[in-house]
N, C-alpha and C. Protein backbone atom coordinates (compact mmCIF):
# COMPACT_ATOMS: atom_id res chain seq x y z
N UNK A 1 111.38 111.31 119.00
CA UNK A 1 112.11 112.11 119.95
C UNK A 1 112.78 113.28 119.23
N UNK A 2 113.16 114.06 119.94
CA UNK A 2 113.97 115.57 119.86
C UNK A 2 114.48 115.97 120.64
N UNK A 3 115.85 116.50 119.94
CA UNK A 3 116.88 117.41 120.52
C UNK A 3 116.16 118.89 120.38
N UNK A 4 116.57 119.61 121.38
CA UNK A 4 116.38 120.83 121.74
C UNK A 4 117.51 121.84 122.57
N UNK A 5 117.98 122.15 121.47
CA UNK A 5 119.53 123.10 121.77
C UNK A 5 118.97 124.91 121.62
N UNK A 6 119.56 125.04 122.77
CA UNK A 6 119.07 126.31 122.90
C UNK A 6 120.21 127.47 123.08
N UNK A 7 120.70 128.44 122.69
CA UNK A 7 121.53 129.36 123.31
C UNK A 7 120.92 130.57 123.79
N UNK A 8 121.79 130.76 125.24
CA UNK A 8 121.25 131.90 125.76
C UNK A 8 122.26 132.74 126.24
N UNK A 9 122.16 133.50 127.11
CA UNK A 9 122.76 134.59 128.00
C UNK A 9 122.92 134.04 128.94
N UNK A 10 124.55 133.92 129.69
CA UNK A 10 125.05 132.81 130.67
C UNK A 10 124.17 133.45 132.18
N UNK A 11 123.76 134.38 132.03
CA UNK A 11 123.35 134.72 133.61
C UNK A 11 121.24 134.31 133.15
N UNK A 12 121.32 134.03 132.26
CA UNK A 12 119.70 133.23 132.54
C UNK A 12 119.27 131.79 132.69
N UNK A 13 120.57 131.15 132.82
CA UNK A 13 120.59 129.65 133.31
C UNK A 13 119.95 129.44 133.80
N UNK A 14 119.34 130.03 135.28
CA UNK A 14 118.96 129.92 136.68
C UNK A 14 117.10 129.39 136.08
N UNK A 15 116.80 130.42 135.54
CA UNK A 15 115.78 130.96 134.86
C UNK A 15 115.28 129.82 134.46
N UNK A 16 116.02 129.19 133.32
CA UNK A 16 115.53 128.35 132.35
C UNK A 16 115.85 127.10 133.18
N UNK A 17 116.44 126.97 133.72
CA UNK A 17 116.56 125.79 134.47
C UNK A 17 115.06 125.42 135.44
N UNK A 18 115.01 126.36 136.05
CA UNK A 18 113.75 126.36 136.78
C UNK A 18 112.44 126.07 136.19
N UNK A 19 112.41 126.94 134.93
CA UNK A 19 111.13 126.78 134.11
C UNK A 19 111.04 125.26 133.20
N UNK A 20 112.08 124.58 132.89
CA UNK A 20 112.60 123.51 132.80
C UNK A 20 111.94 122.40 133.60
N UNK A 21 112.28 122.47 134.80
CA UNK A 21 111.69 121.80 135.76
C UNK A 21 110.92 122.13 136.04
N UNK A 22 110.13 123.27 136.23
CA UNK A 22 108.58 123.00 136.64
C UNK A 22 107.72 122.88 135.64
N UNK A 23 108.48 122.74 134.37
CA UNK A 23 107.64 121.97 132.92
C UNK A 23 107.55 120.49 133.19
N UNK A 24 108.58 120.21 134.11
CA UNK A 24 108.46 118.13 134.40
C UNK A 24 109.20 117.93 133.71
N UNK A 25 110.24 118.81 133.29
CA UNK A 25 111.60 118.28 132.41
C UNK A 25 112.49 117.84 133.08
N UNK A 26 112.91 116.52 133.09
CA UNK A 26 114.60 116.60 134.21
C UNK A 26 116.30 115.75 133.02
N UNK A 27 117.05 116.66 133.24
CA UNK A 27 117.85 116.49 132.60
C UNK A 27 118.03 117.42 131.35
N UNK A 28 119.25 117.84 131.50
CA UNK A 28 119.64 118.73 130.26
C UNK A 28 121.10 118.91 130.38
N UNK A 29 121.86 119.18 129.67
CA UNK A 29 123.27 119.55 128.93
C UNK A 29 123.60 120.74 129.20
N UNK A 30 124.49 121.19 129.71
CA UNK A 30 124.67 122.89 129.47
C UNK A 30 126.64 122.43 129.02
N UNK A 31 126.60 123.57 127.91
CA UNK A 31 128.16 123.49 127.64
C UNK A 31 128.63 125.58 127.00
N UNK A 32 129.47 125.57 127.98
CA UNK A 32 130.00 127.13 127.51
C UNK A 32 130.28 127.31 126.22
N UNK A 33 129.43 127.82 125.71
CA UNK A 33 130.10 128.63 124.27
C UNK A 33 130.46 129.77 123.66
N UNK A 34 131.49 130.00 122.76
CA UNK A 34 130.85 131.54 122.32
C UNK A 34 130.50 131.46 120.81
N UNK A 35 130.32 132.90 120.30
CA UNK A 35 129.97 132.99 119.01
C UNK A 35 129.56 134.48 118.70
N UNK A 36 128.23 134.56 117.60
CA UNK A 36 128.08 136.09 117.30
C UNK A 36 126.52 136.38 116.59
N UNK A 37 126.05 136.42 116.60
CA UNK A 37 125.22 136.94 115.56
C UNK A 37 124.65 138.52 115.42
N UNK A 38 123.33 138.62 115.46
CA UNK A 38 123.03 140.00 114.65
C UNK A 38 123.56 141.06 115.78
N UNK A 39 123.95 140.82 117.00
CA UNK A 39 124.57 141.24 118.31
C UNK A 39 125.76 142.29 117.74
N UNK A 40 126.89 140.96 116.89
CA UNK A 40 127.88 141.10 115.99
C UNK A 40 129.03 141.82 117.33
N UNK A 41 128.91 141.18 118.17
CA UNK A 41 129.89 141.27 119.31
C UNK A 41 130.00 142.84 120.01
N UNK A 42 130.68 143.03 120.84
CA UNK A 42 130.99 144.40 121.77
C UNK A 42 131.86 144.96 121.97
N UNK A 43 131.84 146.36 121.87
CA UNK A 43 133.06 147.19 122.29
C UNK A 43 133.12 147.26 123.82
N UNK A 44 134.21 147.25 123.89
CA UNK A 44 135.13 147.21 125.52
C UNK A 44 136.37 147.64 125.95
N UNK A 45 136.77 148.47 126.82
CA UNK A 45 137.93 149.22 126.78
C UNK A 45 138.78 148.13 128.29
N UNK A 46 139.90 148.59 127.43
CA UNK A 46 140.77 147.60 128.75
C UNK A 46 142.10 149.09 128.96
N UNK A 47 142.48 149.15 129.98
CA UNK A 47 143.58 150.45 130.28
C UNK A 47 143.21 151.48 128.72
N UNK A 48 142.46 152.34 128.87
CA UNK A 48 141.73 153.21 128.30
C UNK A 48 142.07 152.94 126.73
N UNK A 49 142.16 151.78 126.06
CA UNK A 49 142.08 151.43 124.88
C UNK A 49 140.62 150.45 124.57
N UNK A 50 140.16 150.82 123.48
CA UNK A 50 139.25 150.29 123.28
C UNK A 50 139.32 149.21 122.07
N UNK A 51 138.66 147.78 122.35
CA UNK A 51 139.30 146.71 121.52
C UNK A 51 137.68 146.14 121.27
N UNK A 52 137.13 145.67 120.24
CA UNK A 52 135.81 144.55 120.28
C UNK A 52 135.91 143.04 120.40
N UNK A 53 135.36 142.71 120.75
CA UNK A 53 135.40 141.15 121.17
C UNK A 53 134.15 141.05 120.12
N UNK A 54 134.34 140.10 119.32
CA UNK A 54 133.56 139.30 119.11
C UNK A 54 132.92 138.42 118.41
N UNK A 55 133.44 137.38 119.73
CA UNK A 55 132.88 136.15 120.10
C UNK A 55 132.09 136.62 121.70
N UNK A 56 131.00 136.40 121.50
CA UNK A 56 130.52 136.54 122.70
C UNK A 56 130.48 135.34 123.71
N UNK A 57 130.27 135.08 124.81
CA UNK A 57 130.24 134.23 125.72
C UNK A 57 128.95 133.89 125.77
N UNK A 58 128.35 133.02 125.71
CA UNK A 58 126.93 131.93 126.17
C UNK A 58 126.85 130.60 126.29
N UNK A 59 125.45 130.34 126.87
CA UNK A 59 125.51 129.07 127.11
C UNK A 59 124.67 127.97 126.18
N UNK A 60 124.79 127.01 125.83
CA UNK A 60 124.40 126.03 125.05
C UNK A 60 123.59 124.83 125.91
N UNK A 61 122.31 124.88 125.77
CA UNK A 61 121.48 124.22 126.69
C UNK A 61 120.81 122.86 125.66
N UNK A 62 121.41 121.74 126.21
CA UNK A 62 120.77 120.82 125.29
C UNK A 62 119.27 119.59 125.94
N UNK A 63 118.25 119.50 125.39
CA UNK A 63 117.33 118.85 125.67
C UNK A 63 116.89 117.62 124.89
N UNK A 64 116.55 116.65 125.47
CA UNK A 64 116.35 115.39 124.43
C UNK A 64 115.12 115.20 124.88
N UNK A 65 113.48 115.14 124.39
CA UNK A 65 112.53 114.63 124.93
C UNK A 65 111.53 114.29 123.60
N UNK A 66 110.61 113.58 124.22
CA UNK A 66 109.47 113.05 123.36
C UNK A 66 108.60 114.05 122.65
N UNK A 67 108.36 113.78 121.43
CA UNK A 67 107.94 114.81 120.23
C UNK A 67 106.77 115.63 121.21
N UNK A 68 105.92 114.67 122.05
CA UNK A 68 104.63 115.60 123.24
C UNK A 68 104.98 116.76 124.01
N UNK A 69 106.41 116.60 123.75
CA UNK A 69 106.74 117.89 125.12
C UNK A 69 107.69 118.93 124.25
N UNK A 70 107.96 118.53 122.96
CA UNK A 70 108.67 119.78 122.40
C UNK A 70 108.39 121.12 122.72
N UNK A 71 106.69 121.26 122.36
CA UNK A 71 106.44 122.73 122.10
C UNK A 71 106.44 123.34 123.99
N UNK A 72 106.46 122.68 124.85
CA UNK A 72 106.26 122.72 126.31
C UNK A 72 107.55 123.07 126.91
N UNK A 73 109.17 122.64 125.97
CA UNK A 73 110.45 122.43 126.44
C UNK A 73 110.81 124.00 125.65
N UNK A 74 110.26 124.25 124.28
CA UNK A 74 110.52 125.38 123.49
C UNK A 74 109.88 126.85 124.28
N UNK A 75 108.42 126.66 124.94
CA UNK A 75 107.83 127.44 125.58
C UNK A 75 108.73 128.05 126.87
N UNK A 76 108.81 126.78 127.71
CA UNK A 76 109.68 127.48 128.96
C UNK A 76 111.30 128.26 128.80
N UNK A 77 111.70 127.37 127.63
CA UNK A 77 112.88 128.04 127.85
C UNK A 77 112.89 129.91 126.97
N UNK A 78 112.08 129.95 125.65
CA UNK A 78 111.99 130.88 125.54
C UNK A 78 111.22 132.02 126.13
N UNK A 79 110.57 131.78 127.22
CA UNK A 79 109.94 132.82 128.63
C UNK A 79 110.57 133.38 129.94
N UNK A 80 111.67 132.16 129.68
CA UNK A 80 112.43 132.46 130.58
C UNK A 80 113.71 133.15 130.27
N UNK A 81 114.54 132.76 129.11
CA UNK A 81 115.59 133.37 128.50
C UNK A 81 115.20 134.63 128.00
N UNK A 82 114.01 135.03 127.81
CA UNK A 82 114.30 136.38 126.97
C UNK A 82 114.64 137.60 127.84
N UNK A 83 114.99 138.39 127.22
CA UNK A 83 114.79 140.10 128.07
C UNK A 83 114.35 140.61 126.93
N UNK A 84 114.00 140.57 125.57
CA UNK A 84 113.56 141.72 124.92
C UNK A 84 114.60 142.39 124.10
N UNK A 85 116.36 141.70 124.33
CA UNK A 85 116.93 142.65 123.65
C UNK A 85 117.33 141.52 122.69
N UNK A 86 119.16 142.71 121.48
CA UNK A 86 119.11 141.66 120.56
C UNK A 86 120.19 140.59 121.38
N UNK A 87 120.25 139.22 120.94
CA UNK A 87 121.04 138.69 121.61
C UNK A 87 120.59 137.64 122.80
N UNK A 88 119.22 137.51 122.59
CA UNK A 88 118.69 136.56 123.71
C UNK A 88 118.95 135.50 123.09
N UNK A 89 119.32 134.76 122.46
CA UNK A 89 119.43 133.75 121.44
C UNK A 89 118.70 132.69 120.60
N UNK A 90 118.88 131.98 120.33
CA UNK A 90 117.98 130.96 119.27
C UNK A 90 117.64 129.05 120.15
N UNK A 91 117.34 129.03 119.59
CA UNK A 91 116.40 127.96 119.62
C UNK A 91 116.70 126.83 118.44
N UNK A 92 116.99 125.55 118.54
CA UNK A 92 116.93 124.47 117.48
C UNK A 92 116.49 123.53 117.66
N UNK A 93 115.92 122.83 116.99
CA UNK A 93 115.13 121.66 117.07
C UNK A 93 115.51 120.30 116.16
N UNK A 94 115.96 119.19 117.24
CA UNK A 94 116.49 118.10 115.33
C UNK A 94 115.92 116.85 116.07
N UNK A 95 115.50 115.91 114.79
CA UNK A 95 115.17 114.71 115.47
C UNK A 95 116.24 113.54 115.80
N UNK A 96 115.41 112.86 117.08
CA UNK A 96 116.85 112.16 117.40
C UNK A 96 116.15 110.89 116.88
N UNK A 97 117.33 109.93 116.14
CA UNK A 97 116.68 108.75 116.32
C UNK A 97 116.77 107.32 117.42
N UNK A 98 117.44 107.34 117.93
CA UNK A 98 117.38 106.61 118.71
C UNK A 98 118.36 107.15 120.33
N UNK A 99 117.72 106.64 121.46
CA UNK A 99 118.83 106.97 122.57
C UNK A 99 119.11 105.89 123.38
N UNK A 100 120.21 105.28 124.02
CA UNK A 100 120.81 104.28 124.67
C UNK A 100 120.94 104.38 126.37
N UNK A 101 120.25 104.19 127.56
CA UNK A 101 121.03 104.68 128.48
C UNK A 101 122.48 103.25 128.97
N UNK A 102 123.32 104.14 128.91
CA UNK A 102 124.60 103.23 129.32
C UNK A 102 124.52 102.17 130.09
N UNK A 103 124.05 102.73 131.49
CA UNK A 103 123.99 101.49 132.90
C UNK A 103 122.94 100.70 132.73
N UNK A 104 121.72 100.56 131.82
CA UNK A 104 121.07 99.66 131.78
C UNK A 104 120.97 99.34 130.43
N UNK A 105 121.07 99.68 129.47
CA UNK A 105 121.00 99.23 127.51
C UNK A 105 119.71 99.70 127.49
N UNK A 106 118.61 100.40 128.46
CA UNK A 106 117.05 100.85 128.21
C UNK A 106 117.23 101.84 126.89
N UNK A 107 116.60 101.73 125.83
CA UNK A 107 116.70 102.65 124.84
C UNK A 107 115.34 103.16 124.74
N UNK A 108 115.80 104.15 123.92
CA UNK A 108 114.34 105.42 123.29
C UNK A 108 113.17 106.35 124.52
N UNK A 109 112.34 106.04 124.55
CA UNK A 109 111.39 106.90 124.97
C UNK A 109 112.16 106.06 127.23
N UNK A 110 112.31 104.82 126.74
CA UNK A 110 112.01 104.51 128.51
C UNK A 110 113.97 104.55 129.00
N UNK A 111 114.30 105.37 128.13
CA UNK A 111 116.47 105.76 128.13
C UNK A 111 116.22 106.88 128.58
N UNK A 112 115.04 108.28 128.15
CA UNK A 112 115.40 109.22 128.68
C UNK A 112 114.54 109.15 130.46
């Protein structure tokens, strides 16, 4: 199994969610984050002063599925998240070793 953490641009949720599910994916994590990279945050004026932020605002999309559907979970979400500019975000991949579901003790491949 594998985790599949993704960051994107909070207004392409919709997107990846969709492409998500019509991959036959169900279930995923979303948690607000911010941060920075080659973006290296934005200028923005508030009462005609201008200040940079940055930490940018995004979202953190987490996926847990069977090693068969990685490249299928990596595909949709990066087709759907991109626009082409810098700042569409990254992609990670880690192995999980084992998963538990709570209400029944079903673990691994028959938990997710």
């Amino acid at each position: 199994m594998k985790k599949v953490e993704a960051i994107i641009r909070p207004f392409k949720l919709e997107d990846v969610k969709l492409a998500l599910v019509n991959s036959g994916i169900v279930g995923m994590t979303v948690s607000e984050v911010r941060g920075f990279g080659r973006q290296k945050g934005q200028v923005e004026r508030y009462r005609g002063s201008e200040f940079t932020v940055e930490f940018l605002q995004k979202l953190k999309i987490e996926v847990v599925v069977e090693d068969t559907n990685v490249e299928k979970v990596i595909s949709a979400i990066g087709d759907a998240a991109k626009t082409g500019e810098i700042g569409d975000g990254k992609i990670f991949i880690s192995p999980v070793d084992s998963v538990v579901r709570i209400r029944t003790g079903e673990r691994d491949n028959s938990a997710l």
